[in-house]
C-alpha atoms as a PDB file:
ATOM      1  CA  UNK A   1     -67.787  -4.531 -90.866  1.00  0.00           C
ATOM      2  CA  UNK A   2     -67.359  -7.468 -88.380  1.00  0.00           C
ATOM      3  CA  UNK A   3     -65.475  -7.244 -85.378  1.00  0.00           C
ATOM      4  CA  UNK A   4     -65.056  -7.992 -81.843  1.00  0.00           C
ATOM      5  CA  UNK A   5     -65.136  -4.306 -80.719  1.00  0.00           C
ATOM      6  CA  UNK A   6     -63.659  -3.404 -77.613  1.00  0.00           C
ATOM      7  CA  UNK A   7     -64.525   0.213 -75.864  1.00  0.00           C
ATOM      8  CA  UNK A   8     -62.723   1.617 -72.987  1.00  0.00           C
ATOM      9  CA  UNK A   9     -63.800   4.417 -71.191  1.00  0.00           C
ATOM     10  CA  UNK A  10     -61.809   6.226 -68.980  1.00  0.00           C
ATOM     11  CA  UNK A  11     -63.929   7.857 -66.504  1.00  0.00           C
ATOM     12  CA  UNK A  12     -60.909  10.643 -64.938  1.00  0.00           C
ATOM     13  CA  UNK A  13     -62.019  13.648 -62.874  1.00  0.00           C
ATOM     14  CA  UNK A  14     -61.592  15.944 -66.198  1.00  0.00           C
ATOM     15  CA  UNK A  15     -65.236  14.369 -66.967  1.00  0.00           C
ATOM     16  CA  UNK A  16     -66.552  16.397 -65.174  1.00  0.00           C
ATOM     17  CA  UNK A  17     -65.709  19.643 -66.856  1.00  0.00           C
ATOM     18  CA  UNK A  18     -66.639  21.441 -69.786  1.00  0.00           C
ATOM     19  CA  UNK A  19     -64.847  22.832 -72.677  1.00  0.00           C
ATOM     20  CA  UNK A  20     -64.773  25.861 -74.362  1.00  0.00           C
ATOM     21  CA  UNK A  21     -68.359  25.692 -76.072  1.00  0.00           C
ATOM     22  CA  UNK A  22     -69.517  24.660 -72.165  1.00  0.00           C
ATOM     23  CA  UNK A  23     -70.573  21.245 -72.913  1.00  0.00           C
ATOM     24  CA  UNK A  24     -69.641  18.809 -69.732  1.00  0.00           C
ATOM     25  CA  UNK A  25     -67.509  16.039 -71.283  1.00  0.00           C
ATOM     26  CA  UNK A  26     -69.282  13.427 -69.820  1.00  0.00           C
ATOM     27  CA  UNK A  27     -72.233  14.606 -72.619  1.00  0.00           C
ATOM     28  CA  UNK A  28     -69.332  14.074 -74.888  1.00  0.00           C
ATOM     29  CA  UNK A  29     -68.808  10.992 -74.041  1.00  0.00           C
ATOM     30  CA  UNK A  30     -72.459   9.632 -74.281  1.00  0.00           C
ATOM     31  CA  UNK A  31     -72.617  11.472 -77.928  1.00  0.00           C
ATOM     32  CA  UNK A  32     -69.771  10.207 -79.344  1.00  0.00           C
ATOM     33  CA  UNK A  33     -70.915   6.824 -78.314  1.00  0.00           C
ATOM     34  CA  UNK A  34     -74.560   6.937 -79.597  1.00  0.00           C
ATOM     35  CA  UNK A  35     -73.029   8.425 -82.821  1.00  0.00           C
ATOM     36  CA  UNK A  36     -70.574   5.842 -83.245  1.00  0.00           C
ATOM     37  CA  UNK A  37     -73.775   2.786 -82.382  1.00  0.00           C
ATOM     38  CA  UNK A  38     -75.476   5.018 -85.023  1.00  0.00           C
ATOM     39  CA  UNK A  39     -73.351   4.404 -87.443  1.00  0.00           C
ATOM     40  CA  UNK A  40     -72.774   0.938 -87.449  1.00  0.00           C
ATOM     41  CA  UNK A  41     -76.122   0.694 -87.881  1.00  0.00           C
ATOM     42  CA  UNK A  42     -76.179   3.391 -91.245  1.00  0.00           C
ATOM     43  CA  UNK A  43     -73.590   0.959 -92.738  1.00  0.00           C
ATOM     44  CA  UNK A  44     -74.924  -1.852 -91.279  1.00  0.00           C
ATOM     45  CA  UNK A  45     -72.395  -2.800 -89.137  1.00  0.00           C
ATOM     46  CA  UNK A  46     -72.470  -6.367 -87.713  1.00  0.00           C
ATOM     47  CA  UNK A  47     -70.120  -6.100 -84.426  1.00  0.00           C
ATOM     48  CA  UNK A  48     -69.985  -7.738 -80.815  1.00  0.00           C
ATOM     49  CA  UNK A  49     -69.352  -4.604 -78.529  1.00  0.00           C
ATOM     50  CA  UNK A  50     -68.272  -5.013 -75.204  1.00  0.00           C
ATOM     51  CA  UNK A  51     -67.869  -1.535 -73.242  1.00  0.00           C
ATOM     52  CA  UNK A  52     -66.123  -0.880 -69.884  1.00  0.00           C
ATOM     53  CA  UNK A  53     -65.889   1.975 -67.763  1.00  0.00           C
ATOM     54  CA  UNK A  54     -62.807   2.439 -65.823  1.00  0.00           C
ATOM     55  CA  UNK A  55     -61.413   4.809 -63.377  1.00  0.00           C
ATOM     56  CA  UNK A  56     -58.358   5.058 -60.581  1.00  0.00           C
ATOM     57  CA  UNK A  57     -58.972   6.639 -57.178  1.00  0.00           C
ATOM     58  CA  UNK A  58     -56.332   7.999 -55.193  1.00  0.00           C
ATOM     59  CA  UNK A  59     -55.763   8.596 -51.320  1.00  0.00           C
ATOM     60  CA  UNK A  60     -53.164  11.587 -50.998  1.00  0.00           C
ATOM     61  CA  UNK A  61     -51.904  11.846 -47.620  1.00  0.00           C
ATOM     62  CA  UNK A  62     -52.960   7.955 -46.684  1.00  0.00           C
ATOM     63  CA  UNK A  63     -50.580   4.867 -45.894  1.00  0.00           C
ATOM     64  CA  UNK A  64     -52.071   1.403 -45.671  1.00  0.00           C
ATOM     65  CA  UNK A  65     -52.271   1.755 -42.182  1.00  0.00           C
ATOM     66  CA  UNK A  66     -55.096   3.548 -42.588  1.00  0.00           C
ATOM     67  CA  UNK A  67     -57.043   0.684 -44.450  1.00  0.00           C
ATOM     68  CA  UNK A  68     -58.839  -2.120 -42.937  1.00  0.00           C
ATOM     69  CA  UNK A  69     -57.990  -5.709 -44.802  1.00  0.00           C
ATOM     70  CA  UNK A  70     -60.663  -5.951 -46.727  1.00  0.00           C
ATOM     71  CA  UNK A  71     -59.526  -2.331 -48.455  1.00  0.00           C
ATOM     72  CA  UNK A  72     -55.660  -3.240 -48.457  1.00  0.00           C
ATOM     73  CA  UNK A  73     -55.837  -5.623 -50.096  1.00  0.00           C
ATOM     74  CA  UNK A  74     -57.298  -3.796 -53.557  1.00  0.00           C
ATOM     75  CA  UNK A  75     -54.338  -0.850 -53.203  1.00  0.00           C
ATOM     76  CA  UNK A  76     -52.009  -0.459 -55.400  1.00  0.00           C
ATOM     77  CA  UNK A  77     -49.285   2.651 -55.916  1.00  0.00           C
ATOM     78  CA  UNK A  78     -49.594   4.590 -58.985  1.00  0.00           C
ATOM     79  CA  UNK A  79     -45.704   6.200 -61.096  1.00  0.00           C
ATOM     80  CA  UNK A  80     -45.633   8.508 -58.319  1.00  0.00           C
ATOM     81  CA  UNK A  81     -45.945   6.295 -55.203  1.00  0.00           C
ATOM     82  CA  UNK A  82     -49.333   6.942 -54.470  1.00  0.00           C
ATOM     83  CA  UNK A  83     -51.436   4.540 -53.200  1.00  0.00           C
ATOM     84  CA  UNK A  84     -54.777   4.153 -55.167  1.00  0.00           C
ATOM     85  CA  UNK A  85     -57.273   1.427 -56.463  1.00  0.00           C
ATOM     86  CA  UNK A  86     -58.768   0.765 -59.558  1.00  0.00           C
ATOM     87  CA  UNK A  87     -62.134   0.465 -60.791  1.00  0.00           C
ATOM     88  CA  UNK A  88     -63.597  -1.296 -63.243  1.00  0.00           C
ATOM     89  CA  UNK A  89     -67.318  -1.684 -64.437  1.00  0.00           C
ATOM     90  CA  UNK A  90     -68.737  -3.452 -67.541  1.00  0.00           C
ATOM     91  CA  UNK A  91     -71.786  -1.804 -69.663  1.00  0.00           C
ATOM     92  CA  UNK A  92     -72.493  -4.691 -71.741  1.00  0.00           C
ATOM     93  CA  UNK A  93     -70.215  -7.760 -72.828  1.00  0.00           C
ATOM     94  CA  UNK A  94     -70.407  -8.892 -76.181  1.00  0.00           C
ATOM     95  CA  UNK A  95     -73.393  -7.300 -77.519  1.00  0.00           C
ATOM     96  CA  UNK A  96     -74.503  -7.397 -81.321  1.00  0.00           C
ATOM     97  CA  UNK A  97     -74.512  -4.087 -81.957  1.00  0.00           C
ATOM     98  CA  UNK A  98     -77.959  -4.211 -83.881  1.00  0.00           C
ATOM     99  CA  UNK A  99     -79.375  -3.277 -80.381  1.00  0.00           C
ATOM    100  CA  UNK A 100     -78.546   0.501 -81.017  1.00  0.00           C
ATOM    101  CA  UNK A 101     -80.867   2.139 -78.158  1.00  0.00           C
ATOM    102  CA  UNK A 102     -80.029  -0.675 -75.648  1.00  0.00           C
ATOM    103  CA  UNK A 103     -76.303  -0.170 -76.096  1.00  0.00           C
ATOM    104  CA  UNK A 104     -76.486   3.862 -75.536  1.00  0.00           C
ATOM    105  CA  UNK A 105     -79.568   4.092 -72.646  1.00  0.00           C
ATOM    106  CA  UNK A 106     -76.944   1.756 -71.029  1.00  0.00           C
ATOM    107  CA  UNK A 107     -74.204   3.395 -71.363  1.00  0.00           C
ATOM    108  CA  UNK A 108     -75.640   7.327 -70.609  1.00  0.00           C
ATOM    109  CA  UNK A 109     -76.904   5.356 -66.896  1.00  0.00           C
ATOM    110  CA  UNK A 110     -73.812   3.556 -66.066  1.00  0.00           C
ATOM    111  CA  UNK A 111     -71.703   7.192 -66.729  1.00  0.00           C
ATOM    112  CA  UNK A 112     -74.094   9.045 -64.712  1.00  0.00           C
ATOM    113  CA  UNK A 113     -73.764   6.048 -61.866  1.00  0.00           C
ATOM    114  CA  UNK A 114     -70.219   5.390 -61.609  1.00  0.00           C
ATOM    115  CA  UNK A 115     -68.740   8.363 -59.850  1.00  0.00           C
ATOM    116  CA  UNK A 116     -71.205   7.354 -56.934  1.00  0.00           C
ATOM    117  CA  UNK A 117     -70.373   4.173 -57.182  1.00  0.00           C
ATOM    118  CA  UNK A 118     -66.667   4.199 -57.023  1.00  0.00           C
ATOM    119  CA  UNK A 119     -66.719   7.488 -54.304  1.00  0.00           C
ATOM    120  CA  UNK A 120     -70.066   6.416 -52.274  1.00  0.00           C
ATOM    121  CA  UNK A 121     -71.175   8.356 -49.448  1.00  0.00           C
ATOM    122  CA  UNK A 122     -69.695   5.586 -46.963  1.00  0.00           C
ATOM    123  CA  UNK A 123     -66.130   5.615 -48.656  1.00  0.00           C
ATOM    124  CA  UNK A 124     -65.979   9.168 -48.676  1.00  0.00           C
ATOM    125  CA  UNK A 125     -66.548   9.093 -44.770  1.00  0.00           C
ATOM    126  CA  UNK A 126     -64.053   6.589 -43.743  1.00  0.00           C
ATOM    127  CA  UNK A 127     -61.514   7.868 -46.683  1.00  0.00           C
ATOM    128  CA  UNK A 128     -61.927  11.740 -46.715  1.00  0.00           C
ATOM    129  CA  UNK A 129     -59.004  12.161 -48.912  1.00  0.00           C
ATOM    130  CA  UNK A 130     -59.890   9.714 -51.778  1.00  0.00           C
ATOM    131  CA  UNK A 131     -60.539  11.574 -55.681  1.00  0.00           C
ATOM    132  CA  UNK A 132     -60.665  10.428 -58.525  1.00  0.00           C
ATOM    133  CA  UNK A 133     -57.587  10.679 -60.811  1.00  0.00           C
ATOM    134  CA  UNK A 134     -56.893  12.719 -63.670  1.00  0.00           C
ATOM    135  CA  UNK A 135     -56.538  11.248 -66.746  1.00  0.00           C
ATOM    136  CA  UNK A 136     -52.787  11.671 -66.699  1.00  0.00           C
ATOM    137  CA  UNK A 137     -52.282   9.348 -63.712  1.00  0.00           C
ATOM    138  CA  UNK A 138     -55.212   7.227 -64.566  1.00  0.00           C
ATOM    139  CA  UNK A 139     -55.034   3.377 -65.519  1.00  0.00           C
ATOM    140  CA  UNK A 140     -55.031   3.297 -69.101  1.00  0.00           C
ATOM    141  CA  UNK A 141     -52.709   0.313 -70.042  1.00  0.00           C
ATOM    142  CA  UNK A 142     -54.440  -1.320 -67.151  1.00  0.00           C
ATOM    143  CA  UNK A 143     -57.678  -0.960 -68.499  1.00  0.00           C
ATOM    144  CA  UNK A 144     -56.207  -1.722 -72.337  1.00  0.00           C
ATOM    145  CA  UNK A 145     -54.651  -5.287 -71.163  1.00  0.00           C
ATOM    146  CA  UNK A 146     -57.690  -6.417 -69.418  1.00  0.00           C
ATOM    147  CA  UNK A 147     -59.167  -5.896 -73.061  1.00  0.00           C
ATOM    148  CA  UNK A 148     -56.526  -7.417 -74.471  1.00  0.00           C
ATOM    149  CA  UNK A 149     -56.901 -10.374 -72.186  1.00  0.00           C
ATOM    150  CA  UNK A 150     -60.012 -11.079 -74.060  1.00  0.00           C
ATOM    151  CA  UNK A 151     -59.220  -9.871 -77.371  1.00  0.00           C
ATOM    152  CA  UNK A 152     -56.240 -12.332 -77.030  1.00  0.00           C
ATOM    153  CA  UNK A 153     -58.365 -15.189 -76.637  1.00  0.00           C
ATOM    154  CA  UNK A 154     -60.607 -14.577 -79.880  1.00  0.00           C
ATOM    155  CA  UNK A 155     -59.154 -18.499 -81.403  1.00  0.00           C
ATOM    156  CA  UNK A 156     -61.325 -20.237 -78.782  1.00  0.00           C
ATOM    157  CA  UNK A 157     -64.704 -21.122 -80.121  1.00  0.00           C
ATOM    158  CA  UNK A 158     -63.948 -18.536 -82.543  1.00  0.00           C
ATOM    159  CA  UNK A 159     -67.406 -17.025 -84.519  1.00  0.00           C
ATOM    160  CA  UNK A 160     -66.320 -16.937 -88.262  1.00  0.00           C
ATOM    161  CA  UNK A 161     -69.012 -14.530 -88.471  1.00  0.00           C
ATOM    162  CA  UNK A 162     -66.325 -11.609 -86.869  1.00  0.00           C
ATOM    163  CA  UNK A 163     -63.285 -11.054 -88.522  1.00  0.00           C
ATOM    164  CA  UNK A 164     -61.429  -8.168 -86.802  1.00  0.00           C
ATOM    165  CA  UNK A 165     -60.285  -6.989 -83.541  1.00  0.00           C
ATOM    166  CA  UNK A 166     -60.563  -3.328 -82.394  1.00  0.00           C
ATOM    167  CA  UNK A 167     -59.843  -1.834 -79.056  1.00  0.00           C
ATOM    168  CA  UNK A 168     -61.055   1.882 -78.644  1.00  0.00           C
ATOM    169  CA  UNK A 169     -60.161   3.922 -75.928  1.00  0.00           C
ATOM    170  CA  UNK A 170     -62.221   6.871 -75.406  1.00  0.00           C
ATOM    171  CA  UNK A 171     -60.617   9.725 -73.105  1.00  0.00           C
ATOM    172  CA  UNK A 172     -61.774  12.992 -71.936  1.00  0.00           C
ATOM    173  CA  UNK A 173     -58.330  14.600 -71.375  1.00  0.00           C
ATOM    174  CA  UNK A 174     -55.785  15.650 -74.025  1.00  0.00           C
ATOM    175  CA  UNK A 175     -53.743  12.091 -74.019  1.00  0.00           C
ATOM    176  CA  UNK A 176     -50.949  12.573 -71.725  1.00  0.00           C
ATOM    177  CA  UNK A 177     -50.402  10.098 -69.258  1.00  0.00           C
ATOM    178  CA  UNK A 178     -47.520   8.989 -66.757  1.00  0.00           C
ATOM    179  CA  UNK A 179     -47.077   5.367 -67.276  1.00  0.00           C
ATOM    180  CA  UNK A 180     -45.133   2.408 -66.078  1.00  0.00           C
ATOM    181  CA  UNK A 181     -42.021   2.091 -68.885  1.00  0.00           C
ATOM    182  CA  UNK A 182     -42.167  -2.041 -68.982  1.00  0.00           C
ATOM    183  CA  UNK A 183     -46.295  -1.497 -69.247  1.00  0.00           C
ATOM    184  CA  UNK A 184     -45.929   0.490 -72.217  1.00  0.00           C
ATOM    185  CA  UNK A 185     -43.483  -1.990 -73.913  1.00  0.00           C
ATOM    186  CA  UNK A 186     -45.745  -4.879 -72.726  1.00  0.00           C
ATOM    187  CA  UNK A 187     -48.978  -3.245 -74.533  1.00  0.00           C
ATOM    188  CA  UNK A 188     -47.753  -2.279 -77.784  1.00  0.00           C
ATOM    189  CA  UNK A 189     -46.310  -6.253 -78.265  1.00  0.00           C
ATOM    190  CA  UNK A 190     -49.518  -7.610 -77.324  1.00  0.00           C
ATOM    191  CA  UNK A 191     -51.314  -5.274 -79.768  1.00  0.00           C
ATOM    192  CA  UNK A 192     -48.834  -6.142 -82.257  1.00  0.00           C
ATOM    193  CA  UNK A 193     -49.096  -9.879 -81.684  1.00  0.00           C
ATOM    194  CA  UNK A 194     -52.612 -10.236 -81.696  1.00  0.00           C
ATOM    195  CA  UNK A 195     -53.315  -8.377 -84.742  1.00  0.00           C
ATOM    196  CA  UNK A 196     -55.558  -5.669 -82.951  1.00  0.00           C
ATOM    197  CA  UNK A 197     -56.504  -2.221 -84.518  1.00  0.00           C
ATOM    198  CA  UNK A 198     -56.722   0.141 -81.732  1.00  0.00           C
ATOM    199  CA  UNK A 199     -57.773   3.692 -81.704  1.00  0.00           C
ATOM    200  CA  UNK A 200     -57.908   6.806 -79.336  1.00  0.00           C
ATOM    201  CA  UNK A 201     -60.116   9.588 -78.870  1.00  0.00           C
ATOM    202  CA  UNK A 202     -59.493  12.812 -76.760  1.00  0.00           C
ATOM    203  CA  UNK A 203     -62.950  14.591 -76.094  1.00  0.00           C
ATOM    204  CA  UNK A 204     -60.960  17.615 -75.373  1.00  0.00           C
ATOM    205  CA  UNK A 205     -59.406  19.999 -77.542  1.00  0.00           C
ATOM    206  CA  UNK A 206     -56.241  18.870 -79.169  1.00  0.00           C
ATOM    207  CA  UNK A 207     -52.928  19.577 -77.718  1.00  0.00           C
ATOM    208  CA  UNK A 208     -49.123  20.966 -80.085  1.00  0.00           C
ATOM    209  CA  UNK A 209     -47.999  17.106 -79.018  1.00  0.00           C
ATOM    210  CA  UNK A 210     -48.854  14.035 -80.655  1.00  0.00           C
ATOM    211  CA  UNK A 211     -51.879  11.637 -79.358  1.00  0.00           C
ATOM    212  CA  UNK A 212     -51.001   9.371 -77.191  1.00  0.00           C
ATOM    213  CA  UNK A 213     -47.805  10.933 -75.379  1.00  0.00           C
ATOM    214  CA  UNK A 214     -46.948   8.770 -72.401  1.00  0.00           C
ATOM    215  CA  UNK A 215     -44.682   9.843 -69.879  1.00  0.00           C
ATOM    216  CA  UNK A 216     -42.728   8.038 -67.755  1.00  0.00           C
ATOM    217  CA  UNK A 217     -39.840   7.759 -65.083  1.00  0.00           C
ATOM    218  CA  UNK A 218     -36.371   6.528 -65.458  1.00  0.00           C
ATOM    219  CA  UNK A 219     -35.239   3.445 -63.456  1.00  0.00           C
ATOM    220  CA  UNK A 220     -33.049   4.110 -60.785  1.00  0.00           C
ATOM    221  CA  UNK A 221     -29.760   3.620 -62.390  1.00  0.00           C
ATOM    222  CA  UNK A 222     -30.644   4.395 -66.066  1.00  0.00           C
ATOM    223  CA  UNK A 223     -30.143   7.948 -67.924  1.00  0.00           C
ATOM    224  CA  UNK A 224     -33.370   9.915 -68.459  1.00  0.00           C
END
């Protein structure tokens, strides 16, 4: 009932839609997480929440020649050789979570923002092409190690008022995603190492596959 509580959101162009009942799952997403603050409080839950939006734009048809500096120097290729950047925004950092209605007005506003703020009117002029990802080709063990960066430091001026370590990642595709083969080793050790519990939730409907599946391509060299 004491933790260091980590949430990742990935914000991926599928949050945006609705489902079947025609909810939009970015409604989704602020329910589950007023439902989840709501609960803590019910059983009087004592956790430091830290939340974090995060999302991966993509150019399609671009080369970095097309960049100025400034922009070049944030890109990155995703599995498939596409150049992209990510983005990364914090709701709040290390909040008790006894402040119930501050942690989920915040939240519900930064959602609604951050599609305008990673795709402003300006970007979209001088980069035409850019979208946001799907989930799939998003940057979820990205997003997970940052966490983890922090998580991993919990020994330094530890509070021995918060036990655990939890990392939830909150998702509104199906959770399949194309990922690096070394990043996916890399993440599960640190998990492992560190002790953290980590769960994931799929706002949409469940797929026949198990949750997470990650995907990912052979080295040159290696059989598939």
């Amino acid at each position: 009932r004491s933790a260091l509580y980590h949430i990742v959101v990935q914000v991926s162009a599928e949050m945006w839609r609705v489902n079947s009942a025609g909810t939009p799952y970015i409604e989704k997403a602020s329910d589950f997480v007023q439902t989840l603050a709501e609960m803590w409080d019910v059983f009087n839950c004592k956790h430091n929440a830290t939340v974090v939006l995060f999302s991966r734009v993509q150019y399609p048809g671009l080369d970095e020649a097309a960049f100025d500096l400034a922009d070049r120097a944030t890109l990155t290729r995703d599995t498939n050789g596409m150049l992209c950047r990510d983005f990364y925004r914090v709701v709040v950092n290390n909040l008790s979570t006894v402040h119930v209605r501050l942690l989920t007005t915040r939240f519900r506003a930064r959602l609604a923002e951050f599609e305008e703020l990673v795709l402003g009117l300006e970007h979209r002029a001088r980069y035409p092409s850019a979208r946001i990802a799907k989930a799939a080709d998003g940057n979820l063990l990205e997003a997970m190690n940052l966490s983890l960066d922090a998580l991993g430091r919990h020994y330094i001026d530890r509070s021995f008022t918060r036990t655990g370590l939890t990392l939830l990642v909150l998702t509104p595709a199906t959770g399949v995603f194309q990922v690096d083969q070394g990043m996916v080793g890399l993440t599960e050790q640190r998990i492992i190492d560190d002790g953290v519990g980590c769960d994931m939730v799929c706002l949409a409907e469940p797929g026949l596959h198990v949750t997470p599946l990650f995907r990912f391509r052979p080295k040159p060299g290696k059989a598939t």
